[in-house]
Protein backbone atom coordinates (compact mmCIF):
# COMPACT_ATOMS: atom_id res chain seq x y z
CA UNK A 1 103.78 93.08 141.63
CA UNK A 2 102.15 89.59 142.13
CA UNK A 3 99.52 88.57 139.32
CA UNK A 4 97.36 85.78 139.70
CA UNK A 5 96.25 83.79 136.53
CA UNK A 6 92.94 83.27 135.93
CA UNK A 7 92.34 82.11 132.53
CA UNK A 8 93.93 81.84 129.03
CA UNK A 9 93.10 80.80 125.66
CA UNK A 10 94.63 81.31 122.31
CA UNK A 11 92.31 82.73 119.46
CA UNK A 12 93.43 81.36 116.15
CA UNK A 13 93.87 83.72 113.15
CA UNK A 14 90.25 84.81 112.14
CA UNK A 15 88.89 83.81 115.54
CA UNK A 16 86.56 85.88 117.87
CA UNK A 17 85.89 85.98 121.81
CA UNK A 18 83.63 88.09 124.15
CA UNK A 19 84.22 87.88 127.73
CA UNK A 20 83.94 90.24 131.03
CA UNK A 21 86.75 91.68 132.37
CA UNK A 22 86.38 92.19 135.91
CA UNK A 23 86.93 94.66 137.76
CA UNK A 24 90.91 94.50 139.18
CA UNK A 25 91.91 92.08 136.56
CA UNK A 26 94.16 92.41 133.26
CA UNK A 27 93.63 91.12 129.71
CA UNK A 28 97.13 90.08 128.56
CA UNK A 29 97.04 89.98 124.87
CA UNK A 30 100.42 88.62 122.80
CA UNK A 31 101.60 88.49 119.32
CA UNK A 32 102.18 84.85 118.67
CA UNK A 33 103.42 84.62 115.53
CA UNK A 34 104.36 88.63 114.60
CA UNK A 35 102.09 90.79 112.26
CA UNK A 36 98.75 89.85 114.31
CA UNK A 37 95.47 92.37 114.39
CA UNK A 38 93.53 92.62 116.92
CA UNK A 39 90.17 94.64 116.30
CA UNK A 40 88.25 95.12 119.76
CA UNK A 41 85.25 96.68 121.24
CA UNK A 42 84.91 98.04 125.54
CA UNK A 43 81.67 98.62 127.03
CA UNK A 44 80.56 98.89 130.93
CA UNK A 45 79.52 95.26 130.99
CA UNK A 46 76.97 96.04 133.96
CA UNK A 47 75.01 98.93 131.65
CA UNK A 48 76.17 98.15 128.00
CA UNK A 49 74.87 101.93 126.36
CA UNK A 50 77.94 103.02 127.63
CA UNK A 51 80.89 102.42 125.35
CA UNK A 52 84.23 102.93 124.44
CA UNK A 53 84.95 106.52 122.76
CA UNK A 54 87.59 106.80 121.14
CA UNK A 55 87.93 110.45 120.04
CA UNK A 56 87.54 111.18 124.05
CA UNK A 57 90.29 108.90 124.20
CA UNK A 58 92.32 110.88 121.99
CA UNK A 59 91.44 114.15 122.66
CA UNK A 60 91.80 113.39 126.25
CA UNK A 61 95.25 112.48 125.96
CA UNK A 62 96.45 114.68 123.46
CA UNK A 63 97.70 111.85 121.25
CA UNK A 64 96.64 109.46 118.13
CA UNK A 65 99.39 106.87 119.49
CA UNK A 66 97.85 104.92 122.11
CA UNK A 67 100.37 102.82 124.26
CA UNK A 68 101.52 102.00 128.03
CA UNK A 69 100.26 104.68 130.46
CA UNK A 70 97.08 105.78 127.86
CA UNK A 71 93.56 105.22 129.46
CA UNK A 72 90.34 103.94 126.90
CA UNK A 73 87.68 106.15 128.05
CA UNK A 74 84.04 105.73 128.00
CA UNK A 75 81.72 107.63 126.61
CA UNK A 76 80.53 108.95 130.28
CA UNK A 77 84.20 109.93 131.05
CA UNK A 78 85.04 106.69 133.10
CA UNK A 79 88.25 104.06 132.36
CA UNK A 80 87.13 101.22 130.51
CA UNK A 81 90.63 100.04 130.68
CA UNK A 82 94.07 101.53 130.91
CA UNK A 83 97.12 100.27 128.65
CA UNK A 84 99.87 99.03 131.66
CA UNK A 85 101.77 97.43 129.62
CA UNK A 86 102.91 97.49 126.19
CA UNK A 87 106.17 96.13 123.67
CA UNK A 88 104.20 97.19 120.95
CA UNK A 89 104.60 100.75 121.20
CA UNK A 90 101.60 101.52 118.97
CA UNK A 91 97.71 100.93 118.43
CA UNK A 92 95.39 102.19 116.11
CA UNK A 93 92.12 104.06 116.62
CA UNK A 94 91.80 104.71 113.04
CA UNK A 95 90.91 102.01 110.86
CA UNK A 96 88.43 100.06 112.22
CA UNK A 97 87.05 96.56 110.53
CA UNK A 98 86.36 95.49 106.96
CA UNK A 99 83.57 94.13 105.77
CA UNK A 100 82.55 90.93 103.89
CA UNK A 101 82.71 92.98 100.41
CA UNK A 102 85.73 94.53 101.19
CA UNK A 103 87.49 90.81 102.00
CA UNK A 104 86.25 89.43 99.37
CA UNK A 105 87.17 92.14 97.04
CA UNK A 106 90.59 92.42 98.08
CA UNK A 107 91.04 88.12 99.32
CA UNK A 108 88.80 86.67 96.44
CA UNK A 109 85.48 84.77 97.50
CA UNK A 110 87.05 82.71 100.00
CA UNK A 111 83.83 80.38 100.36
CA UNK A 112 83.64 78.28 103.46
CA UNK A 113 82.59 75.45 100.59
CA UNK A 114 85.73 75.11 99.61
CA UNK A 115 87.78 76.67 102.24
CA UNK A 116 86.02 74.73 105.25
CA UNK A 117 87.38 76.62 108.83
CA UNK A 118 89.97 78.31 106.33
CA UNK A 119 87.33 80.30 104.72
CA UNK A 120 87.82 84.09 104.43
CA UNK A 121 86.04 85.83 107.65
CA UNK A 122 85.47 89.58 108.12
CA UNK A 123 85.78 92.06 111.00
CA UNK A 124 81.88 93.21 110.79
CA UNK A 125 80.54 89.88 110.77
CA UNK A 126 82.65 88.29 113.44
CA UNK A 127 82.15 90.86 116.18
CA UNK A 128 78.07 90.87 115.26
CA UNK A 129 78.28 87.48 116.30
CA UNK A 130 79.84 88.05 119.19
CA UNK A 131 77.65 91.42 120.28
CA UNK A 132 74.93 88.76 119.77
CA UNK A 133 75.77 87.45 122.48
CA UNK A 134 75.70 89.98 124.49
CA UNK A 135 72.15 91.41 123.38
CA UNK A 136 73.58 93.87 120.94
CA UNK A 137 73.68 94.48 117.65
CA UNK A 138 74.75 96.49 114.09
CA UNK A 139 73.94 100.33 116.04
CA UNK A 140 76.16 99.09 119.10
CA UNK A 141 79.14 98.02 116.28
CA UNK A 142 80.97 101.75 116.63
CA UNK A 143 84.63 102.30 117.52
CA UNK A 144 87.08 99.79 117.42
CA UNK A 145 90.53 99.89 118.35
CA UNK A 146 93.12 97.94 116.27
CA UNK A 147 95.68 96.20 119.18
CA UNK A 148 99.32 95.28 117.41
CA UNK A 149 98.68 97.83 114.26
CA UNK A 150 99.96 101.34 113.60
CA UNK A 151 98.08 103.80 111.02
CA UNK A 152 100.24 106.69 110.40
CA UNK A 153 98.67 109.95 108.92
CA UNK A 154 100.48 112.24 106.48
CA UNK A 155 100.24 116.09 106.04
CA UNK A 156 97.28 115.62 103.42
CA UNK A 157 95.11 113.44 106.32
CA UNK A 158 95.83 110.07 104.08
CA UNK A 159 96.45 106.72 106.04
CA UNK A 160 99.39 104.82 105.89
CA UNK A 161 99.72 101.20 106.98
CA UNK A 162 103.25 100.48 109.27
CA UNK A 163 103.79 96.85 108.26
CA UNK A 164 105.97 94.89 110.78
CA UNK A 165 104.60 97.02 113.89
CA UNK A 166 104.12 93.90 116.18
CA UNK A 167 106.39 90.75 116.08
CA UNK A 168 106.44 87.97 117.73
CA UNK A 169 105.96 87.86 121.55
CA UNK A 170 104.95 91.51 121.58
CA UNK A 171 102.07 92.00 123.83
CA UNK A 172 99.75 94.77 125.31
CA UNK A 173 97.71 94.31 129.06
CA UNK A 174 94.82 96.20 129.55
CA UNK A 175 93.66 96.57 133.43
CA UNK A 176 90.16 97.04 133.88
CA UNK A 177 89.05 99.98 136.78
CA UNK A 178 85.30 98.58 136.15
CA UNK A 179 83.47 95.32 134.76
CA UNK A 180 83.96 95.75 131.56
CA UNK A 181 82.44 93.51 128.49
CA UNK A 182 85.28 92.96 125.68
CA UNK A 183 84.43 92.52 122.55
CA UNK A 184 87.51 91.01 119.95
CA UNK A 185 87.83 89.03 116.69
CA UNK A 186 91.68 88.07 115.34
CA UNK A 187 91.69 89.79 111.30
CA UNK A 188 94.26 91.14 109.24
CA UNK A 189 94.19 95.36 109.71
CA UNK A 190 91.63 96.61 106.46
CA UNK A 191 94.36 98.73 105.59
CA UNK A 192 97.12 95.81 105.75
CA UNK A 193 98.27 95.89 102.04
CA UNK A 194 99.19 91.70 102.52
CA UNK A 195 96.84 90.67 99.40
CA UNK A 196 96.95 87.39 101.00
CA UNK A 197 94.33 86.27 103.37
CA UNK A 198 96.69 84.99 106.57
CA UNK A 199 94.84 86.55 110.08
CA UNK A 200 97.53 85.68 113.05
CA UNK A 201 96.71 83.92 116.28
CA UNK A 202 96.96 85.64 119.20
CA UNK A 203 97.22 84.29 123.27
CA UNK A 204 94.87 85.83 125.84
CA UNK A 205 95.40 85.87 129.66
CA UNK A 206 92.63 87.11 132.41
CA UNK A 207 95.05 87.95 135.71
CA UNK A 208 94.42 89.36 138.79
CA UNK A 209 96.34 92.35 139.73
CA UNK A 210 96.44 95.33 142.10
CA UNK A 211 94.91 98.41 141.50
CA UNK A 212 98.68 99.77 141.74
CA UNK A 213 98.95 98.53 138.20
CA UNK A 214 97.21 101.31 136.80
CA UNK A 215 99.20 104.12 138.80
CA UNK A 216 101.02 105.21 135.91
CA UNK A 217 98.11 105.49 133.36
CA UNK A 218 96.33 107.68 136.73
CA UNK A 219 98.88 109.70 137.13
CA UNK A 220 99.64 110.97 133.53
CA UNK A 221 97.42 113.17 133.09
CA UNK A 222 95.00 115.19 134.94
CA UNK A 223 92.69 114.18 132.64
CA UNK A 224 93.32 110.37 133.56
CA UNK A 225 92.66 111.31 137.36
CA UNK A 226 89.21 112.47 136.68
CA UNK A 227 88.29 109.85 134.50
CA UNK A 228 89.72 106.98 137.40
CA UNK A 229 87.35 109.27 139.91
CA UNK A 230 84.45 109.19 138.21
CA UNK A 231 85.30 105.41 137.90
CA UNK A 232 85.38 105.40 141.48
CA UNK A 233 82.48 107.03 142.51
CA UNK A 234 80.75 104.52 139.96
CA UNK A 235 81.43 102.12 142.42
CA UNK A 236 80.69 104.09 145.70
């Protein structure tokens, strides 16, 4: 399968970036350094009330594990994106983003006074500026999925964070079935028991692929076959 390059970038630890995914293309995202978070938002970047849903993602697929061959629903049953490819193996939909009390209770105060660009960022602030963007705000801040990180979940329903999930060169491509706006920011997991502040870098790619890419995530379930149809007749 040919892929054409379109554009690449790499987001520094504690960076952010919004862009449109087109429809027919794949976000490439890689682990640069190993142990990197990647917190990220989906909506239908041509009508932005609809959103990624994540417990329709779940439920949908019968799993809490989301890898190659899942699909990221929206919350009107179409495929924001679908996971082609993945050396991760694991991505959480659990844990979502800190805020700035949370960093600076657990990083110290971090000030950007004496820090500069090192200063101590958090996950609700950075994608708010992006959404900004965008025309959106705090109500449109709802479920975000962690790339690179795996929450596991115990008999009792408590969280446990998998350090060393994602090493270096790992990487995850998302095809998109529709235009869809992507919302990310580069921060340490909230649940990441690291107590020191150190966000990871991470590369992104924009390719052009075939919609044969996505014939395994289609195919998995029947669920995943309705979802790419209503996708389709989206676009009819």
């Amino acid at each position: 399968m040919t892929e054409e390059l379109l554009y690449q970038e790499r987001v520094p630890g504690g960076g952010t970036a919004s862009f449109i995914l087109r429809r027919g293309q794949t976000l490439r995202l890689t682990d640069v350094e190993g142990g990197a978070n990647v917190s990220l938002l989906l909506f239908n970047a041509d009508d932005r009330s609809e959103r990624l849903n994540l417990p329709d993602t779940l439920k949908g697929q019968h799993t809490a594990r989301l890898t190659a061959g899942h699909c990221l629903y929206s919350d009107m049953g179409r495929v924001l994106a679908a996971v082609v490819r993945d050396t991760c193996g694991w991505h959480d939909s659990f844990g979502g983003v800190a805020n700035a009390a949370e960093v600076a209770e657990k990083y110290g105060a971090g000030r950007y006074q004496e820090l500069r660009n090192g200063f101590h960022r958090n996950g609700t602030d950075n994608l708010l500026v992006e959404l900004a963007k965008w025309g959106l705000g705090l109500e449109d801040l709802l479920m975000t999925l962690n790339l690179f990180s795996r929450v596991d979940v115990d008999a009792e329903g408590a969280f446990a964070f998998v350090p060393g999930n994602s090493r270096a060169g790992d990487l995850v491509e998302l095809y998109a079935p529709m235009n869809t706006l992507v919302v990310l920011t580069a921060l340490q997991h909230p649940l990441d028991p690291d107590p020191v502040y150190a966000p990871r870098p991470v590369d992104l790619a924009q390719l052009r692929a075939a919609p044969e890419a996505a014939e395994r995530c289609r195919t998995s379930r029947p669920e995943n076959e309705r979802a790419f149809q209503n996708t389709a007749r989206y676009f009819l």
